[in-house]
PDB file of N, CA and C in Angstrom:
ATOM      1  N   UNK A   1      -8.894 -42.841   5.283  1.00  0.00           N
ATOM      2  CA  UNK A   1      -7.460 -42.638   5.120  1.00  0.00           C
ATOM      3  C   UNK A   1      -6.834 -42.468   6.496  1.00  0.00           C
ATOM      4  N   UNK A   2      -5.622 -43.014   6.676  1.00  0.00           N
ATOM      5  CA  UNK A   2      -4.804 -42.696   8.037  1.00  0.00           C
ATOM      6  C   UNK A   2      -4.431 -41.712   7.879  1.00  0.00           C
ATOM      7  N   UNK A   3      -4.686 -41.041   9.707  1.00  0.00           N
ATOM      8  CA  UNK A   3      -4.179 -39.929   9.746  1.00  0.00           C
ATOM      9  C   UNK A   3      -2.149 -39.513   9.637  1.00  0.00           C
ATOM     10  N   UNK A   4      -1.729 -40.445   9.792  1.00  0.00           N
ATOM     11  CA  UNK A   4      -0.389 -40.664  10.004  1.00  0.00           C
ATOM     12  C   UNK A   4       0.108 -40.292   8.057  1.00  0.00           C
ATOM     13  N   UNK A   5      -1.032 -41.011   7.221  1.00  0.00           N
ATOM     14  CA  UNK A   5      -0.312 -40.614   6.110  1.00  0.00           C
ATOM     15  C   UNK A   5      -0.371 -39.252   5.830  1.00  0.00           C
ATOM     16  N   UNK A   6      -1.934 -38.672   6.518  1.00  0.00           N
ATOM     17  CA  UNK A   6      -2.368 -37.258   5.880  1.00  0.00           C
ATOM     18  C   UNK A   6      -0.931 -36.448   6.496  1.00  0.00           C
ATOM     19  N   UNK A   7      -0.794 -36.203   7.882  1.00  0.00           N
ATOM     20  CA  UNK A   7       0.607 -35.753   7.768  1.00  0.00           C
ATOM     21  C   UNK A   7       1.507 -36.064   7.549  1.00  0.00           C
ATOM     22  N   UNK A   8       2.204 -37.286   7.034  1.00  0.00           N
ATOM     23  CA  UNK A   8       3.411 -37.303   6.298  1.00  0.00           C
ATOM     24  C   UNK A   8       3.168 -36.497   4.428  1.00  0.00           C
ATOM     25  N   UNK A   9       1.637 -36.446   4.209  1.00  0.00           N
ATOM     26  CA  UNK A   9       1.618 -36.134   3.330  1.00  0.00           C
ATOM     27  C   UNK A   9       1.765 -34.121   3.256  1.00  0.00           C
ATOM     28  N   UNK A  10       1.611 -33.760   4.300  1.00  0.00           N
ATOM     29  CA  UNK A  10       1.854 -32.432   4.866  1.00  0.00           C
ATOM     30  C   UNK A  10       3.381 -31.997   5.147  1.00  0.00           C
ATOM     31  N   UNK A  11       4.194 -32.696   4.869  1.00  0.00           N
ATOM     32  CA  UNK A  11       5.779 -32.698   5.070  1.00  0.00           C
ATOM     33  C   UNK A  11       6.351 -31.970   3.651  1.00  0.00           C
ATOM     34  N   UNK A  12       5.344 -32.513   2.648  1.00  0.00           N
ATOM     35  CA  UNK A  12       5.680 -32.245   1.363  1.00  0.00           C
ATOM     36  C   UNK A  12       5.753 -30.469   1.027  1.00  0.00           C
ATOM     37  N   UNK A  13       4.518 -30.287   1.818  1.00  0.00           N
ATOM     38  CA  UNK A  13       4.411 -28.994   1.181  1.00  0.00           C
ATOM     39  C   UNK A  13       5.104 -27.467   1.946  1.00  0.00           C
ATOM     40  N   UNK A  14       5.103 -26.534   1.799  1.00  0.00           N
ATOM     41  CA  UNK A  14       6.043 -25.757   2.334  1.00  0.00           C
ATOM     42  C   UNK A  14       5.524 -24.539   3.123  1.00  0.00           C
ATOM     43  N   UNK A  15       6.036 -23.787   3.732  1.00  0.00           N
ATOM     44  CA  UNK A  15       5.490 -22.548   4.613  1.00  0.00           C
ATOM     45  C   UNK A  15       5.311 -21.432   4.197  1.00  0.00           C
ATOM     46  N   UNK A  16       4.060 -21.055   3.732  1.00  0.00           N
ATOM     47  CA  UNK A  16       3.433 -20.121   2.794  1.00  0.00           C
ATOM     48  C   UNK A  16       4.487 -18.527   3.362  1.00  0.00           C
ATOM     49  N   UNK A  17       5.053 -18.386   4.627  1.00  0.00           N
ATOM     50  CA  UNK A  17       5.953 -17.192   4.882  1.00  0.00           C
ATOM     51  C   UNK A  17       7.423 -17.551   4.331  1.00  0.00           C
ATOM     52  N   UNK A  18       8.224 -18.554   4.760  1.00  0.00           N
ATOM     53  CA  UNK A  18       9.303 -18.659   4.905  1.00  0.00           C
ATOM     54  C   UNK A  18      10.026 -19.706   4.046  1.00  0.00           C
ATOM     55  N   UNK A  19       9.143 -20.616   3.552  1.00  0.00           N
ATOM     56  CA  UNK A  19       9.648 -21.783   2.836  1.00  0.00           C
ATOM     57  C   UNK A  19       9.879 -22.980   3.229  1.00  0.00           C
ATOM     58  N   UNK A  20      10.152 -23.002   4.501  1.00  0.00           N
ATOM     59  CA  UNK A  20      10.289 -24.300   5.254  1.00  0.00           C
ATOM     60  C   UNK A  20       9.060 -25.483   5.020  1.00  0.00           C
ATOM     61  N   UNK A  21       9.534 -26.757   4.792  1.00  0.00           N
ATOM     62  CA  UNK A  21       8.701 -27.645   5.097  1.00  0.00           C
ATOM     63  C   UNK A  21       7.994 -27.632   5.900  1.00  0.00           C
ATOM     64  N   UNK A  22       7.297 -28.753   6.583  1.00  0.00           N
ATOM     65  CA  UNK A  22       6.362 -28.897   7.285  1.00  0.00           C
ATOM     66  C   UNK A  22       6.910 -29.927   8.439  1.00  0.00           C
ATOM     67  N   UNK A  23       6.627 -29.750   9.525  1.00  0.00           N
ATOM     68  CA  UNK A  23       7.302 -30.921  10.364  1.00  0.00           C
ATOM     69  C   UNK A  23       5.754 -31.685  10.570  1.00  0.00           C
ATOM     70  N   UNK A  24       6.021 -33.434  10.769  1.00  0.00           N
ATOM     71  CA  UNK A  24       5.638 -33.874  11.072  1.00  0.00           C
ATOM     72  C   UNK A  24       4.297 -33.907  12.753  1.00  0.00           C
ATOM     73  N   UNK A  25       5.300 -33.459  13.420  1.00  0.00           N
ATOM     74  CA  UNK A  25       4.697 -33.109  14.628  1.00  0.00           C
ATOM     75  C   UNK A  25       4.663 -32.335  14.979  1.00  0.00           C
ATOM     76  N   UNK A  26       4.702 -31.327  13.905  1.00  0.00           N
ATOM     77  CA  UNK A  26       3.850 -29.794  14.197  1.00  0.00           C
ATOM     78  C   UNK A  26       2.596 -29.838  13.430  1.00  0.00           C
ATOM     79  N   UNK A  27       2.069 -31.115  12.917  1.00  0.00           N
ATOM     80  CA  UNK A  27       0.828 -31.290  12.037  1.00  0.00           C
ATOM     81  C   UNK A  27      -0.178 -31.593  12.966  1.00  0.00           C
ATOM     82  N   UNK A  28      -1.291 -31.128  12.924  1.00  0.00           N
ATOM     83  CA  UNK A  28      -2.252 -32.072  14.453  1.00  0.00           C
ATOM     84  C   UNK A  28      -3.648 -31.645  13.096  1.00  0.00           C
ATOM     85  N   UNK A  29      -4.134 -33.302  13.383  1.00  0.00           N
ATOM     86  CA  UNK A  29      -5.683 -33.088  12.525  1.00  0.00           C
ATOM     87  C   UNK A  29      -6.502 -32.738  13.208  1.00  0.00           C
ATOM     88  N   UNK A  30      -7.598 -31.947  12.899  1.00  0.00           N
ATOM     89  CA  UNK A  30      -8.698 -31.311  13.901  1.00  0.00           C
ATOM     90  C   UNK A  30      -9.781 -32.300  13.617  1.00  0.00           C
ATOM     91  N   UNK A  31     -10.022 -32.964  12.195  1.00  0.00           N
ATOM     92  CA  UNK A  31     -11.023 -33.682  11.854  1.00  0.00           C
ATOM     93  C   UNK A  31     -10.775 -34.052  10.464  1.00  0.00           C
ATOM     94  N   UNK A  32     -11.889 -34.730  10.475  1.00  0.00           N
ATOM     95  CA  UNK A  32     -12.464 -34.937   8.879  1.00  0.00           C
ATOM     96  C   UNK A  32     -13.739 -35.115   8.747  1.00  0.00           C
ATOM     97  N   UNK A  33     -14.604 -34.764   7.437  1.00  0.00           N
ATOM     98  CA  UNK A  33     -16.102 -35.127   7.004  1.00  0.00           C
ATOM     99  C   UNK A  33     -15.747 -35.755   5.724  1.00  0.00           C
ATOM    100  N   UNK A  34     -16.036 -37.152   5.866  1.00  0.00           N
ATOM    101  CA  UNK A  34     -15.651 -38.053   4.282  1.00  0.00           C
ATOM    102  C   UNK A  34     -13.920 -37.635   3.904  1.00  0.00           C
ATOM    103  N   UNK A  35     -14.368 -37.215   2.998  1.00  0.00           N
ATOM    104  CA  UNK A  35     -12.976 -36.488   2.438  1.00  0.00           C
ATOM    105  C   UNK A  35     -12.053 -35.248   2.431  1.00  0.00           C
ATOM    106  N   UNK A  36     -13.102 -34.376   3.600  1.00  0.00           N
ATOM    107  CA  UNK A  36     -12.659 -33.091   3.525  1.00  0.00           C
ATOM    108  C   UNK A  36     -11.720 -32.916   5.132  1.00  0.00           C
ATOM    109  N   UNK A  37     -10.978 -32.983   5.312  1.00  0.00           N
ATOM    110  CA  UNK A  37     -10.266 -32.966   6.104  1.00  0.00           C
ATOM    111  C   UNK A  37      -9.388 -31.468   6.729  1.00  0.00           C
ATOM    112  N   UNK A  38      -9.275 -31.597   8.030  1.00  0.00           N
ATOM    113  CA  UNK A  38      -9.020 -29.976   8.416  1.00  0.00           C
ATOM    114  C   UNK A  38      -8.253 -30.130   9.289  1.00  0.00           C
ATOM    115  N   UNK A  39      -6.888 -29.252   9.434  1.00  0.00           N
ATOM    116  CA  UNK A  39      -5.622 -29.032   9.907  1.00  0.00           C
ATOM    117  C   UNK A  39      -4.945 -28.164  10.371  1.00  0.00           C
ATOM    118  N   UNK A  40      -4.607 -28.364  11.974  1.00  0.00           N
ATOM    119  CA  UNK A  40      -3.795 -27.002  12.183  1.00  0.00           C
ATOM    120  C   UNK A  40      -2.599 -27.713  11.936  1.00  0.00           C
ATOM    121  N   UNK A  41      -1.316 -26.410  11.350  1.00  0.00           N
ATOM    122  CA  UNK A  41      -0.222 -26.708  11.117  1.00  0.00           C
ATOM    123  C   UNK A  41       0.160 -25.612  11.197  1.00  0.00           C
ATOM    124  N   UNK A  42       2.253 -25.764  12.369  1.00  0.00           N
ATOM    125  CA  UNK A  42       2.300 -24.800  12.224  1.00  0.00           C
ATOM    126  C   UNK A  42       4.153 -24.580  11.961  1.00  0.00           C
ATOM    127  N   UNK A  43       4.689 -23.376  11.723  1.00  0.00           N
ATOM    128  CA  UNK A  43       5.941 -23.841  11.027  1.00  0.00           C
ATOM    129  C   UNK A  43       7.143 -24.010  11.932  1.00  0.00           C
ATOM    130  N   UNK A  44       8.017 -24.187  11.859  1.00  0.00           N
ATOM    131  CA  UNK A  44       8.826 -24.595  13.005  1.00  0.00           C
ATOM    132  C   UNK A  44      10.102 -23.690  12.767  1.00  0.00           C
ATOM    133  N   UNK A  45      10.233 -22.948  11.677  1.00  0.00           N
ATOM    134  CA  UNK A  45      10.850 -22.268  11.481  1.00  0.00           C
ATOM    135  C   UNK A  45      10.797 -20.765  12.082  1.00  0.00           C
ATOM    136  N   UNK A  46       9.515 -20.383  11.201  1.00  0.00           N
ATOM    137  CA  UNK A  46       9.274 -19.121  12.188  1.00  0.00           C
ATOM    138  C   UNK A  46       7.551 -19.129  12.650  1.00  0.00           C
ATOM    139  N   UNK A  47       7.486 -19.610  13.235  1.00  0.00           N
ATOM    140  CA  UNK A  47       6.415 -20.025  14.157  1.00  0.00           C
ATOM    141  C   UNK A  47       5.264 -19.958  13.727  1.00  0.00           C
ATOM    142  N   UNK A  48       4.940 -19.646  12.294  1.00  0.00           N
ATOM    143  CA  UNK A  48       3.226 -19.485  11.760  1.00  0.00           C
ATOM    144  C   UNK A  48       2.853 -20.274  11.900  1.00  0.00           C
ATOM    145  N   UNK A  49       1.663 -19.874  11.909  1.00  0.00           N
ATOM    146  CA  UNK A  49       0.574 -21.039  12.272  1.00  0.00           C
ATOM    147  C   UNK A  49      -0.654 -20.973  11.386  1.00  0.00           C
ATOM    148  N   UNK A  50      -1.265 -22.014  10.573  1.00  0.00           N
ATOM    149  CA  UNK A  50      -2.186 -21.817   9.371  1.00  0.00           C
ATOM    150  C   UNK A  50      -2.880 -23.334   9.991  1.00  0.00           C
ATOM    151  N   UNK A  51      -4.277 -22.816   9.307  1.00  0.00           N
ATOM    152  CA  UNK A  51      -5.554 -23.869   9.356  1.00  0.00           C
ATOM    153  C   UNK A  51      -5.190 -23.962   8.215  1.00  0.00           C
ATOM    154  N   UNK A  52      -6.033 -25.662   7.873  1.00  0.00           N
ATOM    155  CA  UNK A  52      -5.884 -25.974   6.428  1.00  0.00           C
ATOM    156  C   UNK A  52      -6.550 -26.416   6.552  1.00  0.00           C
ATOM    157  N   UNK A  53      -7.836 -26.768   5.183  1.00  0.00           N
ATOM    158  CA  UNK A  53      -8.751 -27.343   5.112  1.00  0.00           C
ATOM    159  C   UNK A  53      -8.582 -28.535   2.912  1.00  0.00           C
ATOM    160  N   UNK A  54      -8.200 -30.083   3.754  1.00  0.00           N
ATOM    161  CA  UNK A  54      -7.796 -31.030   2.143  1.00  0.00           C
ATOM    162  C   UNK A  54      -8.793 -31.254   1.691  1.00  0.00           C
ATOM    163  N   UNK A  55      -9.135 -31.393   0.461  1.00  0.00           N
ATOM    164  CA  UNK A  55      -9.683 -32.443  -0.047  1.00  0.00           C
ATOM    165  C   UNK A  55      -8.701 -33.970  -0.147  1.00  0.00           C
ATOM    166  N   UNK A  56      -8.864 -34.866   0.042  1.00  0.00           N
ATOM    167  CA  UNK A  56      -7.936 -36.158  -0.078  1.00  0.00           C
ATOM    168  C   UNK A  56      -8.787 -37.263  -0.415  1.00  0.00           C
ATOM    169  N   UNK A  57      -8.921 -37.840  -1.883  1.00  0.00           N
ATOM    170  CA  UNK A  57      -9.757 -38.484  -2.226  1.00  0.00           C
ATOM    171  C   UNK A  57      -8.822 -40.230  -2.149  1.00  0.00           C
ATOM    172  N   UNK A  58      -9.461 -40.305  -1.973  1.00  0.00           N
ATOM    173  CA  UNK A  58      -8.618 -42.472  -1.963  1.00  0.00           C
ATOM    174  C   UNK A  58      -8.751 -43.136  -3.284  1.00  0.00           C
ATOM    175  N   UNK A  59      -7.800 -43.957  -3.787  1.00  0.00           N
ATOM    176  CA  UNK A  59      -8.524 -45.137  -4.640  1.00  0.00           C
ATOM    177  C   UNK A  59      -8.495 -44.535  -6.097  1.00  0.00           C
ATOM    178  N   UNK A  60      -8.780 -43.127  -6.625  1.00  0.00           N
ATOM    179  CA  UNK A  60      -8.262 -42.704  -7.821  1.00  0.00           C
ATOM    180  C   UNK A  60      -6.948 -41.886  -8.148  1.00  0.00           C
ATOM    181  N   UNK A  61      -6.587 -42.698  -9.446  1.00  0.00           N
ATOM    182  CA  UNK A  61      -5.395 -42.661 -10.272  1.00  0.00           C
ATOM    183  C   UNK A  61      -5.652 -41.050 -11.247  1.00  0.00           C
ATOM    184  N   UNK A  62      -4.543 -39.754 -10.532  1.00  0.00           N
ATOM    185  CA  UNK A  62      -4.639 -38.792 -11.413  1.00  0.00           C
ATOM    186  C   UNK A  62      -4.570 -39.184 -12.821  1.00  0.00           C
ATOM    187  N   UNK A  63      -5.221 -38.204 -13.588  1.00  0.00           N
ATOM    188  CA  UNK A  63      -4.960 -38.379 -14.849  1.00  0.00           C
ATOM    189  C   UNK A  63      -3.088 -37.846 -15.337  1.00  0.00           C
ATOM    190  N   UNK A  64      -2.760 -38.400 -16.117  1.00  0.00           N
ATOM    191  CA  UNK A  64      -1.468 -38.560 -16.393  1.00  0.00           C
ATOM    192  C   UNK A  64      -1.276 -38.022 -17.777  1.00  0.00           C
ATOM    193  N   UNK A  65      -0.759 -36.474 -17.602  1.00  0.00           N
ATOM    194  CA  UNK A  65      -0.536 -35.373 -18.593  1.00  0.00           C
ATOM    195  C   UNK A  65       1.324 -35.628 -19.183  1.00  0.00           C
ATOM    196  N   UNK A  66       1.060 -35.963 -20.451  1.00  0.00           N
ATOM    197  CA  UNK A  66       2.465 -36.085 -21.079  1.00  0.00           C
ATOM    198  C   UNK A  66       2.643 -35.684 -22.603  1.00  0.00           C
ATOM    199  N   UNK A  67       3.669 -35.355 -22.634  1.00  0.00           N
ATOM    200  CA  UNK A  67       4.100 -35.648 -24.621  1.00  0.00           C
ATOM    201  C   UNK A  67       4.730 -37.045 -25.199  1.00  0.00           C
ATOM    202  N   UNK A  68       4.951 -38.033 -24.333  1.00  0.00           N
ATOM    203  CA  UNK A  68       5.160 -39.130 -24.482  1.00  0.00           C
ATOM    204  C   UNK A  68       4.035 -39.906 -25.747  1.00  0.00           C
ATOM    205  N   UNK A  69       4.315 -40.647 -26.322  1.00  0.00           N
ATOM    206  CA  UNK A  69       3.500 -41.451 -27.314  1.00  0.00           C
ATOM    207  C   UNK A  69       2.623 -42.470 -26.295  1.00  0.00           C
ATOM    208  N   UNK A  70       2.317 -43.477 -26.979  1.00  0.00           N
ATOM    209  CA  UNK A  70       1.694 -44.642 -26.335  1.00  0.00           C
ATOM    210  C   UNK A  70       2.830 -45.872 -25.991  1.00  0.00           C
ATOM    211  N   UNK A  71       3.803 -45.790 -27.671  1.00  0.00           N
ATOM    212  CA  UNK A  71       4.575 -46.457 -27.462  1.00  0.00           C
ATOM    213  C   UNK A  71       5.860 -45.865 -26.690  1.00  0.00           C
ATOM    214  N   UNK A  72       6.260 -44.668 -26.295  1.00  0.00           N
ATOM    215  CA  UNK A  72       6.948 -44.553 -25.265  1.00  0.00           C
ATOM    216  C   UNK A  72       6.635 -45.095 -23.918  1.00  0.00           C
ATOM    217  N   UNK A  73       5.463 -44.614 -23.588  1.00  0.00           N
ATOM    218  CA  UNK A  73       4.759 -45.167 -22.433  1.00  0.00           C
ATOM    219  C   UNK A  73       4.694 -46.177 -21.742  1.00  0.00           C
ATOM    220  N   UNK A  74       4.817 -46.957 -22.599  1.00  0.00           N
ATOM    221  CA  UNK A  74       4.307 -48.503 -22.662  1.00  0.00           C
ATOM    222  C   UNK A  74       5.775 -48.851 -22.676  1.00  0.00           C
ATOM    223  N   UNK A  75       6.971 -48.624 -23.291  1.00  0.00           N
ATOM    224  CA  UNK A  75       7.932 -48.844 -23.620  1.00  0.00           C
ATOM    225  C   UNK A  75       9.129 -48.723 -21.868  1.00  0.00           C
ATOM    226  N   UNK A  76       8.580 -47.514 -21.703  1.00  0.00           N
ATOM    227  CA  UNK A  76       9.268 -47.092 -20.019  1.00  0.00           C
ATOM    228  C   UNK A  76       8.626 -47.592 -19.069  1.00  0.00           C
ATOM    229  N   UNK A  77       7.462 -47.636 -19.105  1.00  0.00           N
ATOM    230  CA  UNK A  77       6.109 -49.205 -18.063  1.00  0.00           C
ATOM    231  C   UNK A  77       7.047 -50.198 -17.899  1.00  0.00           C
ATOM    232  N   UNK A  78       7.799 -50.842 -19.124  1.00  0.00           N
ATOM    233  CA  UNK A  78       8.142 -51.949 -18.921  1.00  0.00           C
ATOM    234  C   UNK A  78       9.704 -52.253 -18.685  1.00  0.00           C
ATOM    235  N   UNK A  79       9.979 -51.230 -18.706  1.00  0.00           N
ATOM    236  CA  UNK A  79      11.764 -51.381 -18.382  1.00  0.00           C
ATOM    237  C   UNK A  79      11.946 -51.425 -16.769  1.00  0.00           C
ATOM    238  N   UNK A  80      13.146 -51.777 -16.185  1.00  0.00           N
ATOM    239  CA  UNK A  80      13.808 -51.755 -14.558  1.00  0.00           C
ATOM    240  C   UNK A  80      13.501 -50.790 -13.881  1.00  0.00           C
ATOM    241  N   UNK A  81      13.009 -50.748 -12.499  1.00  0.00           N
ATOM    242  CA  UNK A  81      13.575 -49.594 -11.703  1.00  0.00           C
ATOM    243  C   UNK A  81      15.121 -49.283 -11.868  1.00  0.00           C
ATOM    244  N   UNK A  82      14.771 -47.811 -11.853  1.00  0.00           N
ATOM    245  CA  UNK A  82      16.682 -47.489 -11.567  1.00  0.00           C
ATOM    246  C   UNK A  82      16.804 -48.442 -10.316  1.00  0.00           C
ATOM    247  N   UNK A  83      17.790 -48.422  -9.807  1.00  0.00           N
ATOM    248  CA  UNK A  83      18.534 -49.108  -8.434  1.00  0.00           C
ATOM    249  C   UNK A  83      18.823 -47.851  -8.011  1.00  0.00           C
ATOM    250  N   UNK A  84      19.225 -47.863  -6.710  1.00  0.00           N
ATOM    251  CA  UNK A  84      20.303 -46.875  -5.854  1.00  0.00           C
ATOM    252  C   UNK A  84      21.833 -46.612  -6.588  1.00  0.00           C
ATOM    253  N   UNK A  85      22.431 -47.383  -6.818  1.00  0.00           N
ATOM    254  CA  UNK A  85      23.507 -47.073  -7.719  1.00  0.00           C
ATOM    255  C   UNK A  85      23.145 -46.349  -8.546  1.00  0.00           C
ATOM    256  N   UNK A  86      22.652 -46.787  -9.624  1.00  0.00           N
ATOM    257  CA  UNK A  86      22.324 -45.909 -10.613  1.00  0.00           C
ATOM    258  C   UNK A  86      21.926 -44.262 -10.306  1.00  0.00           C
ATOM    259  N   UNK A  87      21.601 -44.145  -9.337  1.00  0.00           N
ATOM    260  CA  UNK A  87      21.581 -42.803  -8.892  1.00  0.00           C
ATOM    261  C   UNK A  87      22.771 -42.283  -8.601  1.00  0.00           C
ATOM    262  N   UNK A  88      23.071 -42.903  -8.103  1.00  0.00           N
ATOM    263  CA  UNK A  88      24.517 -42.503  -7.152  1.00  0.00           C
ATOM    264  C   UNK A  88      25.670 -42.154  -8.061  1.00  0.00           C
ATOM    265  N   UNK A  89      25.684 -42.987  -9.297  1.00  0.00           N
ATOM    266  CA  UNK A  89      26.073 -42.939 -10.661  1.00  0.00           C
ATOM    267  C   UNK A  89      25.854 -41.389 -11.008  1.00  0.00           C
ATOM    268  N   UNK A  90      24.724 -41.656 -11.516  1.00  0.00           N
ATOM    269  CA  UNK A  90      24.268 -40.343 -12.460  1.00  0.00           C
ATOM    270  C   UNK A  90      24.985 -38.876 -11.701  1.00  0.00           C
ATOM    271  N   UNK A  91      24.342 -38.792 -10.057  1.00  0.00           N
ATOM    272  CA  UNK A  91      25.151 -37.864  -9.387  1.00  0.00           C
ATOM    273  C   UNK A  91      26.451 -37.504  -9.467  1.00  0.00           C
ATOM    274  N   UNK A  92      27.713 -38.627  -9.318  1.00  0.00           N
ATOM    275  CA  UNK A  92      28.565 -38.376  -9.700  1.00  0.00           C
ATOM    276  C   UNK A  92      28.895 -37.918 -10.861  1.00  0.00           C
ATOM    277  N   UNK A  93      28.147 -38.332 -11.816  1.00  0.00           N
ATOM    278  CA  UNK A  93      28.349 -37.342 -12.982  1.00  0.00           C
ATOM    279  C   UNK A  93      27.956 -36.048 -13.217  1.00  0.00           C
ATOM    280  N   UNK A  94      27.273 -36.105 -12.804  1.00  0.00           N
ATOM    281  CA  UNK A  94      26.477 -34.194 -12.682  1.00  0.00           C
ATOM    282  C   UNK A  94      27.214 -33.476 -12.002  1.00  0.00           C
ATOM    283  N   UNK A  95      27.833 -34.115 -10.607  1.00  0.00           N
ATOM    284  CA  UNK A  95      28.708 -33.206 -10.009  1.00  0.00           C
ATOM    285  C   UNK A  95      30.149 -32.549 -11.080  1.00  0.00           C
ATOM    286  N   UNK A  96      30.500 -33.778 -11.729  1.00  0.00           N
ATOM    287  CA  UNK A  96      31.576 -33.047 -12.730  1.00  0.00           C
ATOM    288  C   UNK A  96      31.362 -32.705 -13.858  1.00  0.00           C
ATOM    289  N   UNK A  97      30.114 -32.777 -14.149  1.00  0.00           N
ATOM    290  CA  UNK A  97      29.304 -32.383 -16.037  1.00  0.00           C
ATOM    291  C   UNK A  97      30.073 -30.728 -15.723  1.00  0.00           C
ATOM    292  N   UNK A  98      30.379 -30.141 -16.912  1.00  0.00           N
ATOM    293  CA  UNK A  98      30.307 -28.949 -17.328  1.00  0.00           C
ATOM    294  C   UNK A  98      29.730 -28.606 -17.641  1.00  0.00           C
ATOM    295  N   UNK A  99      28.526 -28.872 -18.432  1.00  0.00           N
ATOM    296  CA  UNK A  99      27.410 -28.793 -19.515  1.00  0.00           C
ATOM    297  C   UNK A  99      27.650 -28.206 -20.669  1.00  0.00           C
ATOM    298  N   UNK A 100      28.416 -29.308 -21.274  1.00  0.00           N
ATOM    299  CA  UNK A 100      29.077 -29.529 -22.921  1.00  0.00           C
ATOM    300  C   UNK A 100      28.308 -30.197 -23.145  1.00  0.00           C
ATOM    301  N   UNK A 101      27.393 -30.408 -24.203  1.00  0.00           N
ATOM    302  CA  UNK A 101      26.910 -31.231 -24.062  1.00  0.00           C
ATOM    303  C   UNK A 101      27.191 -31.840 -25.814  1.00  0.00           C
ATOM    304  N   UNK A 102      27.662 -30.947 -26.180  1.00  0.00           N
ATOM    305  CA  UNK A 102      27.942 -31.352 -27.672  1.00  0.00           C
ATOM    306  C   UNK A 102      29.462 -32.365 -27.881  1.00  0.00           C
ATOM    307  N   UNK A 103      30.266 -31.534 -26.661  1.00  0.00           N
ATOM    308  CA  UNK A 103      31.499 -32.170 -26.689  1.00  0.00           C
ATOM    309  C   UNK A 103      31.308 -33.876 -25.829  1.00  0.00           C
ATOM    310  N   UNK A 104      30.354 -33.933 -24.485  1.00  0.00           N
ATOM    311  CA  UNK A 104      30.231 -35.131 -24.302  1.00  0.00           C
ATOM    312  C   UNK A 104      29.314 -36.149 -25.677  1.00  0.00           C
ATOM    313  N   UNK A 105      28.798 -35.652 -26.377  1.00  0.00           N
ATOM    314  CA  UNK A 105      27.891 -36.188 -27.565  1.00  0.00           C
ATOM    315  C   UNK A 105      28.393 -36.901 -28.553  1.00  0.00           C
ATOM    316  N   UNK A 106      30.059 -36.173 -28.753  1.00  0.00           N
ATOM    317  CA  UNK A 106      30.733 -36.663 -29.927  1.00  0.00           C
ATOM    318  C   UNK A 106      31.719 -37.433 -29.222  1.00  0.00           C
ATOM    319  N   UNK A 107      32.098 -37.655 -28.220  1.00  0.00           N
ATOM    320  CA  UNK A 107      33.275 -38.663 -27.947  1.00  0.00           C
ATOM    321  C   UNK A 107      32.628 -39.771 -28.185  1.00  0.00           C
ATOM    322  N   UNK A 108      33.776 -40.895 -28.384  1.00  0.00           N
ATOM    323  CA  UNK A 108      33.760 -42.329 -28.625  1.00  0.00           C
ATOM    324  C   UNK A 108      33.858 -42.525 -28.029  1.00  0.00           C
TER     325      UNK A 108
END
């Protein structure tokens, strides 16, 4: 695995004191053995500093926990990506939703 992804994949997670993300180039890999990989990182917020030691396996697909059917599944597999609009959409609506949701339910 590249090291460039392991820390972008370290951006994700947050600063066990303060909350802050993770900066990129405050990530430095010390190593790896196969899959076990080891990391100083440190926060940029308020300056901690933590070893980390990943597991990061390649090539397998988590298992995929849902209440969805088969035929939902299969049903949303096969429909469009949203687009960017469509986001941009939805946002604008959330920004002015009230959360009626009975009264947006029944209009025509």
């Amino acid at each position: 695995m590249e090291e460039n992804l392991i820390k972008r994949f370290m951006t994700s997670i947050k600063c066990s004191v303060c909350g802050q993300r993770y900066e990129v180039d405050n990530v430095k890999i010390l190593g790896h053995q196969e899959d076990l990989w080891f990391l100083s990182v440190s926060c940029s917020a308020c300056q901690t500093q933590c070893l980390v030691a990943a597991v990061v396996k390649e090539g397998r697909m988590p298992k995929v926990t849902t209440d969805l059917t088969e035929a939902e599944l299969d049903k949303f597999m096969k429909m469009d990506k949203l687009t960017a609009d469509e986001v941009l959409d939805m946002h604008s609506f959330l920004k002015g939703f009230d959360g009626d949701f009975s009264r947006l339910f029944s209009q025509k």
